[in-house]
C-alpha atoms as a PDB file:
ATOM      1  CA  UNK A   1      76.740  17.555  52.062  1.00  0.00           C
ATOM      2  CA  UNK A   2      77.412  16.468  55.842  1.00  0.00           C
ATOM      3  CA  UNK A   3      81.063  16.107  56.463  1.00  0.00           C
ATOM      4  CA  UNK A   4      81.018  13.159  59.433  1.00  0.00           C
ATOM      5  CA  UNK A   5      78.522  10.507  60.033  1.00  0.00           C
ATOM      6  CA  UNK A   6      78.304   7.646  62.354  1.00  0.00           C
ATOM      7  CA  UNK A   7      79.004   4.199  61.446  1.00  0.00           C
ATOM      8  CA  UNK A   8      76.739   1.344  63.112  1.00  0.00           C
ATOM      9  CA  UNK A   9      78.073  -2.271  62.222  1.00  0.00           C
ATOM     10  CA  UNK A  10      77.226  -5.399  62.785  1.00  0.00           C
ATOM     11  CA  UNK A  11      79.156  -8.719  63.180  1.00  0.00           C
ATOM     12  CA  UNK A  12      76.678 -11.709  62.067  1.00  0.00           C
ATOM     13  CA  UNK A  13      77.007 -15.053  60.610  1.00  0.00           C
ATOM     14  CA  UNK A  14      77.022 -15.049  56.553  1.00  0.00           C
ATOM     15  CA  UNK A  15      73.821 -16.724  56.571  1.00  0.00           C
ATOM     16  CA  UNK A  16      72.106 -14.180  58.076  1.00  0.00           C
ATOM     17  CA  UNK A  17      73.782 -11.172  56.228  1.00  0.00           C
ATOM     18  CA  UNK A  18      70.542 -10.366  54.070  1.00  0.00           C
ATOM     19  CA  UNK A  19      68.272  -9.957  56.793  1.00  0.00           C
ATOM     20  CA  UNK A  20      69.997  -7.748  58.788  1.00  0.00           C
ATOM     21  CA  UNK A  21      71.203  -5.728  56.107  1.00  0.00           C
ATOM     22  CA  UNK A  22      67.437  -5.007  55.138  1.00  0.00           C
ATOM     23  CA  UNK A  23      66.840  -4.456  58.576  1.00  0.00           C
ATOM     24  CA  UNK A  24      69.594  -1.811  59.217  1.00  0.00           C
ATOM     25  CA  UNK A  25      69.036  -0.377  55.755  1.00  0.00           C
ATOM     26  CA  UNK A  26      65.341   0.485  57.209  1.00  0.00           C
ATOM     27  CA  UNK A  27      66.724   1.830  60.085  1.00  0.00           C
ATOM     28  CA  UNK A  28      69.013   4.131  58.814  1.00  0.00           C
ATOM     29  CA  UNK A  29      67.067   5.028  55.731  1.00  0.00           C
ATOM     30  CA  UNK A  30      70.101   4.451  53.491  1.00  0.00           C
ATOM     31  CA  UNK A  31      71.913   1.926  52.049  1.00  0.00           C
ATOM     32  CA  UNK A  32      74.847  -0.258  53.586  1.00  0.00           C
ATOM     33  CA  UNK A  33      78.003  -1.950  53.000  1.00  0.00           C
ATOM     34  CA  UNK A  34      78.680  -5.368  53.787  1.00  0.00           C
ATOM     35  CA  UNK A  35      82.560  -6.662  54.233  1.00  0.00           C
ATOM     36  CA  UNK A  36      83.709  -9.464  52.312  1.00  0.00           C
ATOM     37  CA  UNK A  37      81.103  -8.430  49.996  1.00  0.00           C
ATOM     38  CA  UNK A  38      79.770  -7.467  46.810  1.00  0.00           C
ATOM     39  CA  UNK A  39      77.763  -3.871  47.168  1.00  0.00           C
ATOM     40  CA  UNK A  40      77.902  -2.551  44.261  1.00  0.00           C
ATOM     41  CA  UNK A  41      81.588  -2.619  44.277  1.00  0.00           C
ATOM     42  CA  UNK A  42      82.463  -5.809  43.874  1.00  0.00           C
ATOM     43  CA  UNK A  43      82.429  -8.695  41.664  1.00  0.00           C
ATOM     44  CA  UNK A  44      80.980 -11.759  42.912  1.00  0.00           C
ATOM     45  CA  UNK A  45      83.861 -14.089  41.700  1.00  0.00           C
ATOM     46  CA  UNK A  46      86.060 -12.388  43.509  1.00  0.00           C
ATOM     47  CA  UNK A  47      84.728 -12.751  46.820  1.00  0.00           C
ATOM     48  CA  UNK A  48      86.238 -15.289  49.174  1.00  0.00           C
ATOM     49  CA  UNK A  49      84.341 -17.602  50.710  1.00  0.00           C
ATOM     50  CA  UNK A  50      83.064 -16.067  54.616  1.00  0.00           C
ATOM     51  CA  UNK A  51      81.527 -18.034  57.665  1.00  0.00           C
ATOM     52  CA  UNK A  52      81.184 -13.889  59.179  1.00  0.00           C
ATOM     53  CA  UNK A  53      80.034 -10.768  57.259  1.00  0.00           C
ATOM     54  CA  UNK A  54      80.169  -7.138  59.033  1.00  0.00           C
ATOM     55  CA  UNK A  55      77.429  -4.808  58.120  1.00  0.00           C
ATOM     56  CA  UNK A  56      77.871  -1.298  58.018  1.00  0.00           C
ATOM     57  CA  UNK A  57      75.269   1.489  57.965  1.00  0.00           C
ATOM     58  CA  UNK A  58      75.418   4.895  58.264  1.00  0.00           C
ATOM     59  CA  UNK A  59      73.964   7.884  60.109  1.00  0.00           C
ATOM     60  CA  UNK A  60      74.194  11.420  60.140  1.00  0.00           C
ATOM     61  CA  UNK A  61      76.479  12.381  63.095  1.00  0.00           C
ATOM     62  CA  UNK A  62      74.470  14.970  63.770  1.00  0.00           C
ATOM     63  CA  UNK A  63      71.183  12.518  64.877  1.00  0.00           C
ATOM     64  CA  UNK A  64      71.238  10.989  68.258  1.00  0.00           C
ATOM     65  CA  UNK A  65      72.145   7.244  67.873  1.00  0.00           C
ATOM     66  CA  UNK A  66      70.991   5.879  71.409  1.00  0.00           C
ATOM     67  CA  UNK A  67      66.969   4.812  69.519  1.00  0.00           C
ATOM     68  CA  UNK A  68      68.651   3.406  66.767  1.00  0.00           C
ATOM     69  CA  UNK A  69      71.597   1.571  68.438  1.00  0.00           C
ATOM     70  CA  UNK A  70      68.848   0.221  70.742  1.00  0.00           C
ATOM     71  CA  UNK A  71      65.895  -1.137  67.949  1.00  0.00           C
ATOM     72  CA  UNK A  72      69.148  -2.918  66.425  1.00  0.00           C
ATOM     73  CA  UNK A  73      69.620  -4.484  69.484  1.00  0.00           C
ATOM     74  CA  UNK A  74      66.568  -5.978  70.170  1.00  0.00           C
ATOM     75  CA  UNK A  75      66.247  -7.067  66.995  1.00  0.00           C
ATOM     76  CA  UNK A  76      69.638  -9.062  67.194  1.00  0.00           C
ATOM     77  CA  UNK A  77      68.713 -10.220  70.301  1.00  0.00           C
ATOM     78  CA  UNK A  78      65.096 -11.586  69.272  1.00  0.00           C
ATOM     79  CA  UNK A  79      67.168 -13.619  66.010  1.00  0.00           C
ATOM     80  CA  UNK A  80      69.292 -14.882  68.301  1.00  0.00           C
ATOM     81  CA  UNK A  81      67.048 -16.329  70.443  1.00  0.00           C
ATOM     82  CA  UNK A  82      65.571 -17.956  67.325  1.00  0.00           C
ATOM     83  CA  UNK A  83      68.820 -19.728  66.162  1.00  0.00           C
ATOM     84  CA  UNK A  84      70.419 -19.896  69.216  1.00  0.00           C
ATOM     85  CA  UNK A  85      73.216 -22.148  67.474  1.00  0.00           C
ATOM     86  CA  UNK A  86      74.362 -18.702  66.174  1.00  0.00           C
ATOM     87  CA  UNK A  87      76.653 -16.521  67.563  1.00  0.00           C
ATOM     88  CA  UNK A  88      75.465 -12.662  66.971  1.00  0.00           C
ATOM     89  CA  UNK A  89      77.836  -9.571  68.337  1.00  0.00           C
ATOM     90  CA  UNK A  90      76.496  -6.682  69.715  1.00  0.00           C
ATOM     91  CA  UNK A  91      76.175  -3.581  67.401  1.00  0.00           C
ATOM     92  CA  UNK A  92      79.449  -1.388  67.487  1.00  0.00           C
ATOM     93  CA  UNK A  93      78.979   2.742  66.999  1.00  0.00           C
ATOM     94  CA  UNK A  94      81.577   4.686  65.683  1.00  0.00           C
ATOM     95  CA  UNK A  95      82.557   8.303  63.724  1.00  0.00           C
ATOM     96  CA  UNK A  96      83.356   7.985  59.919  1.00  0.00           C
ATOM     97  CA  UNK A  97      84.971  11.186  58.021  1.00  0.00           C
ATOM     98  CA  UNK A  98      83.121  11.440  54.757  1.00  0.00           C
ATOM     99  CA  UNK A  99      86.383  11.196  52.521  1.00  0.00           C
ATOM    100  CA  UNK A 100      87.242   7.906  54.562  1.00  0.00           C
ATOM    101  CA  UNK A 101      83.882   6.503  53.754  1.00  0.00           C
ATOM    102  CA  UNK A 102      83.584   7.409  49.987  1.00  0.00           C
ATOM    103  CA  UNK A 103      87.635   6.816  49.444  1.00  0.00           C
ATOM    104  CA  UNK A 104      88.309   3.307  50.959  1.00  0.00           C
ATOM    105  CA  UNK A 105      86.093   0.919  48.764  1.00  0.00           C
ATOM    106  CA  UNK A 106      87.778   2.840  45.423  1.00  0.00           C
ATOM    107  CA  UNK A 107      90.370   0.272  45.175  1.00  0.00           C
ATOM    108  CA  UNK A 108      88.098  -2.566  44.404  1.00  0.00           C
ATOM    109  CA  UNK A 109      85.777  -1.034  41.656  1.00  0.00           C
ATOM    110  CA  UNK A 110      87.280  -1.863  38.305  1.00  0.00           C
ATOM    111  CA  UNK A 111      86.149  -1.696  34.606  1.00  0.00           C
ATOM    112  CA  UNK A 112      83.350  -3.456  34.151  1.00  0.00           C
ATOM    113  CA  UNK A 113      81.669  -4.935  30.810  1.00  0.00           C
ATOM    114  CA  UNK A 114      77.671  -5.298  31.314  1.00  0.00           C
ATOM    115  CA  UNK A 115      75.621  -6.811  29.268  1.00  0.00           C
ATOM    116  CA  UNK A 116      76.342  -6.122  25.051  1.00  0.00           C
ATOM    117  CA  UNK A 117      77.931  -2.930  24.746  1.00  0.00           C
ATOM    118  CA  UNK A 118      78.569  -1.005  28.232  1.00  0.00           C
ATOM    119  CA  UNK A 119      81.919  -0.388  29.357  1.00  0.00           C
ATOM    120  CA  UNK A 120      81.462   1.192  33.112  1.00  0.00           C
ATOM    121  CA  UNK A 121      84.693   2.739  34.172  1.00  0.00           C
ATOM    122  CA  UNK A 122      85.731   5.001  37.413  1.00  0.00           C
ATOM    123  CA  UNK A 123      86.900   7.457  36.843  1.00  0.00           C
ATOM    124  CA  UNK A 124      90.373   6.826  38.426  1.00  0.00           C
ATOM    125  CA  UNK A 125      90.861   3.861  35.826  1.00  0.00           C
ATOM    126  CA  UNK A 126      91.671   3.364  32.189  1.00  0.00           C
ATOM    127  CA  UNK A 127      90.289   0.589  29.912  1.00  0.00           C
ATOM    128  CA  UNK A 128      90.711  -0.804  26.869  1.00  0.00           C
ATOM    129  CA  UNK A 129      87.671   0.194  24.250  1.00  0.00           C
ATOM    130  CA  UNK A 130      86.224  -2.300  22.112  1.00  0.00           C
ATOM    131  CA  UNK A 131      84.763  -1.600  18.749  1.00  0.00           C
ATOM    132  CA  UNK A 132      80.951  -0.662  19.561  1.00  0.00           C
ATOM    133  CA  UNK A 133      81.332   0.073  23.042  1.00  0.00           C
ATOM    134  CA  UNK A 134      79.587   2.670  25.007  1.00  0.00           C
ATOM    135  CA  UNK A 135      81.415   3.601  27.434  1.00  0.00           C
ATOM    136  CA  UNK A 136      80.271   5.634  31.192  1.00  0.00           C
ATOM    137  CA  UNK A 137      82.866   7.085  33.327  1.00  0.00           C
ATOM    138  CA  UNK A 138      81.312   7.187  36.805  1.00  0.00           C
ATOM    139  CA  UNK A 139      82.564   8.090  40.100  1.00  0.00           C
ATOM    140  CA  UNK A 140      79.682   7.239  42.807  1.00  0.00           C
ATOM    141  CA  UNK A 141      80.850   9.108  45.520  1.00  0.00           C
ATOM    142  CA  UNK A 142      78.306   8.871  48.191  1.00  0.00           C
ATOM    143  CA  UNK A 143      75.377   7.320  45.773  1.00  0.00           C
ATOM    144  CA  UNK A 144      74.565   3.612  44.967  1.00  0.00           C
ATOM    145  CA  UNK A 145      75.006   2.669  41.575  1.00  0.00           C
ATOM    146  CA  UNK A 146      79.048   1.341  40.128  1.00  0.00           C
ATOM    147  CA  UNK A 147      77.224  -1.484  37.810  1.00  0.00           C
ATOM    148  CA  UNK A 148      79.398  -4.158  40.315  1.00  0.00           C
ATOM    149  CA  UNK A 149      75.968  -4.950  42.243  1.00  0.00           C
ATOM    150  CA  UNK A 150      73.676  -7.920  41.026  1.00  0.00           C
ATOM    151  CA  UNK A 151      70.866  -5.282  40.963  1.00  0.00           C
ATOM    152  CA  UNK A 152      72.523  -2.604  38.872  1.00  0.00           C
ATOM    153  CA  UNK A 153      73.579  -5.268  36.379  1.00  0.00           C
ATOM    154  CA  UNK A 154      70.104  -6.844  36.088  1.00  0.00           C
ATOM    155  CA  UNK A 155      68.413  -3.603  35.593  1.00  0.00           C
ATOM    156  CA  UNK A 156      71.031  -2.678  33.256  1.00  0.00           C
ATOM    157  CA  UNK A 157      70.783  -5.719  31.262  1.00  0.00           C
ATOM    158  CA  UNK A 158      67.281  -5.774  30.686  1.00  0.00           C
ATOM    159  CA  UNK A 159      67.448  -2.375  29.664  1.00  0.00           C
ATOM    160  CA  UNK A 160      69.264  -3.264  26.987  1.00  0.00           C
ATOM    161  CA  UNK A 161      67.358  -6.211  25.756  1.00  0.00           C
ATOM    162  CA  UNK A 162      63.830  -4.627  26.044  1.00  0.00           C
ATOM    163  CA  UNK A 163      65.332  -1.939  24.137  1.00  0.00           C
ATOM    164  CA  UNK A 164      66.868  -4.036  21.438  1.00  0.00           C
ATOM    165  CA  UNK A 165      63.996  -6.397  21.254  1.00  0.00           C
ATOM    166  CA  UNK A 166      60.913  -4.229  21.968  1.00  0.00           C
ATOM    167  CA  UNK A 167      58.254  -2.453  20.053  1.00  0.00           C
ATOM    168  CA  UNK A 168      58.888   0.960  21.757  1.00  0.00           C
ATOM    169  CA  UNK A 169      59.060   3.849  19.981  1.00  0.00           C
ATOM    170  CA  UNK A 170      62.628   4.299  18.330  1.00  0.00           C
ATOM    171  CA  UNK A 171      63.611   7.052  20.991  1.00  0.00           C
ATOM    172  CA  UNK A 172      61.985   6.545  23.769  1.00  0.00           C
ATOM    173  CA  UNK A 173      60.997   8.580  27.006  1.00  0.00           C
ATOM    174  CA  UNK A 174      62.462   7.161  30.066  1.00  0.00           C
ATOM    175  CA  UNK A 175      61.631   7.642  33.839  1.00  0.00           C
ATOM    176  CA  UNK A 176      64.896   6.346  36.398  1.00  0.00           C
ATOM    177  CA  UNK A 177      63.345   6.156  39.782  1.00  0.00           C
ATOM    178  CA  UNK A 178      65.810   5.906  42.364  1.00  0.00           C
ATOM    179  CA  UNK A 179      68.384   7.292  40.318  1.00  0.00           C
ATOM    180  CA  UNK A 180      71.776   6.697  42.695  1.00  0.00           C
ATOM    181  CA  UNK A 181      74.980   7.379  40.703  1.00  0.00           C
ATOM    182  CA  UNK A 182      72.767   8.691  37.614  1.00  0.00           C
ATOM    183  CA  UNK A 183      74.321   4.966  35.971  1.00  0.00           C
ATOM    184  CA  UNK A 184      71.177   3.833  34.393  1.00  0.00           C
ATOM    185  CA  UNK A 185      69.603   7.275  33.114  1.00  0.00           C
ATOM    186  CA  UNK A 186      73.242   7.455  31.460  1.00  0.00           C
ATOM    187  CA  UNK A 187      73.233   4.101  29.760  1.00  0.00           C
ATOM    188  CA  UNK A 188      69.579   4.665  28.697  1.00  0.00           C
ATOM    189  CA  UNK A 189      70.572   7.575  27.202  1.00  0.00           C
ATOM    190  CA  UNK A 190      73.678   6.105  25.546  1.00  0.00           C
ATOM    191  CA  UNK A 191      71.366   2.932  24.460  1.00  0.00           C
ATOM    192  CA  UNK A 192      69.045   5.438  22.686  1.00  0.00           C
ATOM    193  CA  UNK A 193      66.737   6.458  24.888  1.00  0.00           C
ATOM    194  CA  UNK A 194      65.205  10.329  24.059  1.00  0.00           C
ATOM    195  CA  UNK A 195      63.538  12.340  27.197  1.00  0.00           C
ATOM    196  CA  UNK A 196      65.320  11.089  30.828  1.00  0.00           C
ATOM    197  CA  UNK A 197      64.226  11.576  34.227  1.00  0.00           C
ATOM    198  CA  UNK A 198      65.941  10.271  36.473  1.00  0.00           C
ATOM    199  CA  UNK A 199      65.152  11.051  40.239  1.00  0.00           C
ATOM    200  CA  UNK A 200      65.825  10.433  43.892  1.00  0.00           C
ATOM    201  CA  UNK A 201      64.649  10.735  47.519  1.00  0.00           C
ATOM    202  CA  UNK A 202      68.407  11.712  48.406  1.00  0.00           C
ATOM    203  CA  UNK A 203      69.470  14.871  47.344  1.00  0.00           C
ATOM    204  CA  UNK A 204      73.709  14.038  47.903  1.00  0.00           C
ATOM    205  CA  UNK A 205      72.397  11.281  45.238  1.00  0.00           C
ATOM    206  CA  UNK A 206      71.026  14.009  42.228  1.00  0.00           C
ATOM    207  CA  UNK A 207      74.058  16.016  43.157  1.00  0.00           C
ATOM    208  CA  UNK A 208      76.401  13.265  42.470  1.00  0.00           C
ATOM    209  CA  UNK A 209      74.234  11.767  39.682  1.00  0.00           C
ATOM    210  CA  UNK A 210      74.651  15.229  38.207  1.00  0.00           C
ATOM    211  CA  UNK A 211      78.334  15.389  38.787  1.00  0.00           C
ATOM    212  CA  UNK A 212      78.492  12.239  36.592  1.00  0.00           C
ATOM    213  CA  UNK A 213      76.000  13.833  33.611  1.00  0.00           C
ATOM    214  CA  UNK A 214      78.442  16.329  33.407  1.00  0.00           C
ATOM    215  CA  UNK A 215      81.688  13.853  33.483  1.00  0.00           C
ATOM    216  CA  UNK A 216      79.824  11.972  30.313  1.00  0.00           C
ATOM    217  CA  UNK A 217      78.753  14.842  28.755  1.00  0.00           C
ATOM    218  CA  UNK A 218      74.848  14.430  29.014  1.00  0.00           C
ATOM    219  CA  UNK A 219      73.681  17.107  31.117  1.00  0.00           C
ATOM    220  CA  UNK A 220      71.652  18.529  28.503  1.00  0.00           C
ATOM    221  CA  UNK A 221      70.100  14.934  28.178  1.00  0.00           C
ATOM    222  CA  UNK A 222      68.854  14.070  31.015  1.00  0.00           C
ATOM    223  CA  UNK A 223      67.046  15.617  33.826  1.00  0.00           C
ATOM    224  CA  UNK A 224      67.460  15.066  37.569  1.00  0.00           C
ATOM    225  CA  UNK A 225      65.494  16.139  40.091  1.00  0.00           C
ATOM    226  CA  UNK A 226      63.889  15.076  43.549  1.00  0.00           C
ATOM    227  CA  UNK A 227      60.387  15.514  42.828  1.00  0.00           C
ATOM    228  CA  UNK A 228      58.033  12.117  44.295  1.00  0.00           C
ATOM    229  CA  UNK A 229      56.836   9.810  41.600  1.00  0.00           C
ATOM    230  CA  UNK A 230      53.321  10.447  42.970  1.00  0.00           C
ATOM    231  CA  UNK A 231      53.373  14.207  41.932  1.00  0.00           C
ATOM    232  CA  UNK A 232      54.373  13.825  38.718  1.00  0.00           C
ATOM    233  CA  UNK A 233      51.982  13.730  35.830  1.00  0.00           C
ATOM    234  CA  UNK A 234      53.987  12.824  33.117  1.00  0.00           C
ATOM    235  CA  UNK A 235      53.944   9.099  31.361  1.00  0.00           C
ATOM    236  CA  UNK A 236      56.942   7.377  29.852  1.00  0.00           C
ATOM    237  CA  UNK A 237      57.999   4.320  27.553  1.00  0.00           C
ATOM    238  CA  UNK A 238      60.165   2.951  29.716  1.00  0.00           C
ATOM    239  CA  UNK A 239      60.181   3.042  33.698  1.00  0.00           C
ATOM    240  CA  UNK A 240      63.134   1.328  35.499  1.00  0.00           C
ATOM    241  CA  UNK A 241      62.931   1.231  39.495  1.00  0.00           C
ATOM    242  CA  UNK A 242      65.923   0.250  41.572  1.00  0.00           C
ATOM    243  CA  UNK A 243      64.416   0.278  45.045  1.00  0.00           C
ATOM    244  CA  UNK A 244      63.782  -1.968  47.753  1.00  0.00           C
ATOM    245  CA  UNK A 245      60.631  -4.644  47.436  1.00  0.00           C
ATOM    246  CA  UNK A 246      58.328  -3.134  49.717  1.00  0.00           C
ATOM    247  CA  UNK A 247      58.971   0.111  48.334  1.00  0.00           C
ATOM    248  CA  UNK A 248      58.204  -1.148  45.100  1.00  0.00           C
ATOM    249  CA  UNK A 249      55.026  -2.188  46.010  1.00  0.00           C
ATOM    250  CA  UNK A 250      53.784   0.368  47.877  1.00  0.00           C
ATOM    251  CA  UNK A 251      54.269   2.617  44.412  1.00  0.00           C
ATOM    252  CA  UNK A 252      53.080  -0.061  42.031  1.00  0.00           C
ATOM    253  CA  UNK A 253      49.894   2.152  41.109  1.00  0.00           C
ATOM    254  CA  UNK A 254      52.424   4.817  40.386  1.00  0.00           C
ATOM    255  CA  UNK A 255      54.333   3.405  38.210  1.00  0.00           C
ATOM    256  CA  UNK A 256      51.661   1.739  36.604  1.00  0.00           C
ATOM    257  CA  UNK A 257      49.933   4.836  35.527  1.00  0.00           C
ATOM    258  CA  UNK A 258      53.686   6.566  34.641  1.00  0.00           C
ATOM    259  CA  UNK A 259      53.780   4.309  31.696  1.00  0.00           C
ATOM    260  CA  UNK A 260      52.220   4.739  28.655  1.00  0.00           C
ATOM    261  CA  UNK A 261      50.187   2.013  26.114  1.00  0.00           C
ATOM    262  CA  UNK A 262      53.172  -0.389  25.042  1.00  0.00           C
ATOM    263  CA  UNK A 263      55.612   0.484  27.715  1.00  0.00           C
ATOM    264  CA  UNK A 264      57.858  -1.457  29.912  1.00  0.00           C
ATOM    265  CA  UNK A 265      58.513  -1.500  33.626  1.00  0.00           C
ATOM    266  CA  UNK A 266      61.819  -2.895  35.123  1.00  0.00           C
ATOM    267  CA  UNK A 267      61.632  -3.658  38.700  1.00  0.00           C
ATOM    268  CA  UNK A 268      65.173  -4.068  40.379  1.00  0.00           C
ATOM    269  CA  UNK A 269      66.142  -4.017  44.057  1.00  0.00           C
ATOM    270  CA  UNK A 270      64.505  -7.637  45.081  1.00  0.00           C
ATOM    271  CA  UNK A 271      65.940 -10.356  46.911  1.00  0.00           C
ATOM    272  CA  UNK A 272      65.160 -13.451  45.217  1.00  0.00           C
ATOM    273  CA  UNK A 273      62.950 -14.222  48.317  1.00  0.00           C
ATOM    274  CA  UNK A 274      60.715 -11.155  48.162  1.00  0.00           C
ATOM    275  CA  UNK A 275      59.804 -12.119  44.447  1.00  0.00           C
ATOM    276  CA  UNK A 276      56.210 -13.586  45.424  1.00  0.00           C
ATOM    277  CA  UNK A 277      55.619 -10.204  47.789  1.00  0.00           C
ATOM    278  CA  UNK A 278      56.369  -7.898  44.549  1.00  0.00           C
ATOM    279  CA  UNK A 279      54.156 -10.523  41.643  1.00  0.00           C
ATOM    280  CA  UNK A 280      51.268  -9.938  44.571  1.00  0.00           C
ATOM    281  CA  UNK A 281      51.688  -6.261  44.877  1.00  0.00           C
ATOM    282  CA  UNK A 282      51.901  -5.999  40.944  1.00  0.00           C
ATOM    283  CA  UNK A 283      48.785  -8.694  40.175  1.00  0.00           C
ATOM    284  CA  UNK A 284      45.603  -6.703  40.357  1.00  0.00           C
ATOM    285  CA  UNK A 285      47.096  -3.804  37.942  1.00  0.00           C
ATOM    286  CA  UNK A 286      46.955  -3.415  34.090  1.00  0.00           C
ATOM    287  CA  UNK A 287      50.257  -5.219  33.597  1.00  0.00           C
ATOM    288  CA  UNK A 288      51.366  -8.355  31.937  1.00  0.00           C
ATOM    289  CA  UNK A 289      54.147 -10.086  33.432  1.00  0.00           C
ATOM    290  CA  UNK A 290      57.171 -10.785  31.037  1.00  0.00           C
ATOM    291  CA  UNK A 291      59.782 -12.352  32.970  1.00  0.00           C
ATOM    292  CA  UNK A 292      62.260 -12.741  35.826  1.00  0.00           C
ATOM    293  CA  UNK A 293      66.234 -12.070  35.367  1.00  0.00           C
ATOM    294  CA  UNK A 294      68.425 -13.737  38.370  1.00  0.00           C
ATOM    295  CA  UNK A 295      71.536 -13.261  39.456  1.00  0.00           C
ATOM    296  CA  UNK A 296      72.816 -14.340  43.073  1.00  0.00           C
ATOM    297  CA  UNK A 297      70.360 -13.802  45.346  1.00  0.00           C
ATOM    298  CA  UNK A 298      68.780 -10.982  43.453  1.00  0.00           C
ATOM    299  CA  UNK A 299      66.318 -10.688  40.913  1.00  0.00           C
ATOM    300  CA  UNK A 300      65.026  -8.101  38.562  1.00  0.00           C
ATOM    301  CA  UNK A 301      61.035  -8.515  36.951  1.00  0.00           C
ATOM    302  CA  UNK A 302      60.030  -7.164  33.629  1.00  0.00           C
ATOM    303  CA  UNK A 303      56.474  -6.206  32.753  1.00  0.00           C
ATOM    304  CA  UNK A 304      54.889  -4.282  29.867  1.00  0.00           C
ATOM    305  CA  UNK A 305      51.883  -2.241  29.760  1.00  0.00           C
ATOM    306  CA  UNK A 306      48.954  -3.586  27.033  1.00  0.00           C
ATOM    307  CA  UNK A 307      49.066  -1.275  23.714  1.00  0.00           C
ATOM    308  CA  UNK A 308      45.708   0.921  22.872  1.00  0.00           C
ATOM    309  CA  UNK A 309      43.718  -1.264  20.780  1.00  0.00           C
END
């Protein structure tokens, strides 16, 4: 795991935060942190109210910045010229110390109750257990995925309900695509789920997802790995994908043929305004729609797969 990396960030009006936090988190192929806040650290209510956000993405410090630094700027520059009633600074570049990075945020991630029965707690904390809880311990380090983010808790809460509600099979198989902190493989698992995959384009991810297998004791539960969705052949019950919109539609024939007669599909990751681009890329398959969970300005789409007549 890289030691350093370079820190790009962005001062930009509030209103504006969501696009260019998609737009950096394209151009640095990982995810970002926004100040004053929540990613996946925070709780909304807590937030103050902000005119100015700065976003923060992250490179290794190994790559040369100058191409990246650049395309940033010209794209600032181009929104600026639309909303010229905006004031937009220019992209700042500077070198972040891994411990810094994954150390400073720990302060603000508390216990947190999600939906029924989850208890999420770092590590670091203690927290009062309620009769019926099931309780995760999870430290994130480098990887998305506290249960504090809008997207986490959607995904997690449908989870839950589909299966509570659902005709799955008792146990069923389970497929975590874009696995993070490992959070929702473990709560699947802890919900009642049988045979786990859970996988991830970033290897620092599987390592720390595994770190936190072995922290709640389900190692020999779950299995993580970094192997595409397009080379695998196996089919599941359940298939929950925490990605980005376009990414989710680019695999929706994936996914689609992951799941077996009966099963369920959780799509995470979308902002509310990129739910018409994901019902497109999802319409011509064998899919029914179910529904659409919101919270903020993020939502989270359920569909099931027809049973075998």
């Amino acid at each position: 795991m890289l030691d350093s990396w370079l820190e790009i960030a962005c001062d930009v009006p509030e209103e504006y935060a969501e696009v260019v936090a998609e737009f950096m988190t394209y151009l640095s192929d990982n995810g970002v942190c926004v100040d004053n806040k929540c990613v996946d650290a925070f709780s909304v209510s807590e937030i103050p109210a902000s005119t100015r956000v700065v976003i923060k993405a992250y490179i290794p410090a190994d790559n040369d910045p100058a191409p990246k630094i650049l395309e940033l700027e010209q794209f600032i520059a181009a929104l600026a010229e639309r909303h010229s009633d905006a004031f937009f600074a220019n992209p700042t570049l500077a070198a972040v110390n891994l411990e810094d990075w994954s150390s400073s945020w720990k302060v603000h991630f508390k216990p947190l109750r999600v939906g029924k029965h989850l208890l999420i707690v770092p590590t670091w904390e203690e927290a009062a257990e309620l009769p019926g809880d099931l309780v995760l311990r999870i430290d994130p380090g480098m990887a998305f995925g506290t249960g504090g983010h809008e997207t986490t808790r959607l995904c997690l809460e449908l989870l839950e309900q589909v299966m509570e509600q659902s005709d799955l099979p008792a146990s069923p198989s389970l497929l975590d695509l874009g696995t993070g902190s490992g959070i929702l493989a473990m709560a699947a698992s802890l919900l009642g789920a049988d045979r786990i995959l859970a996988l991830d384009i970033d290897p620092d991810a599987v390592d720390v997802a595994r770190e936190n297998l072995a922290l709640n004791k389900l190692s020999e539960r779950i299995e993580c790995g970094i192997v595409p969705l397009e080379s695998l052949t196996e089919r599941f019950d359940i298939i929950l994908a925490n990605i980005l919109a376009e990414e989710l539609v680019r695999l929706a024939p994936y996914l689609t043929e992951h799941l077996n007669p009966g099963g369920a599909l959780i799509l995470s990751g979308i902002l509310a305004e990129k739910e018409p681009l994901v019902l497109f890329g999802f319409d011509s398959l064998p899919l029914e729609y179910c529904r659409t969970a919101t919270a903020g300005e993020w939502v989270a789409m359920l569909y099931r797969v027809e049973k075998a007549p």
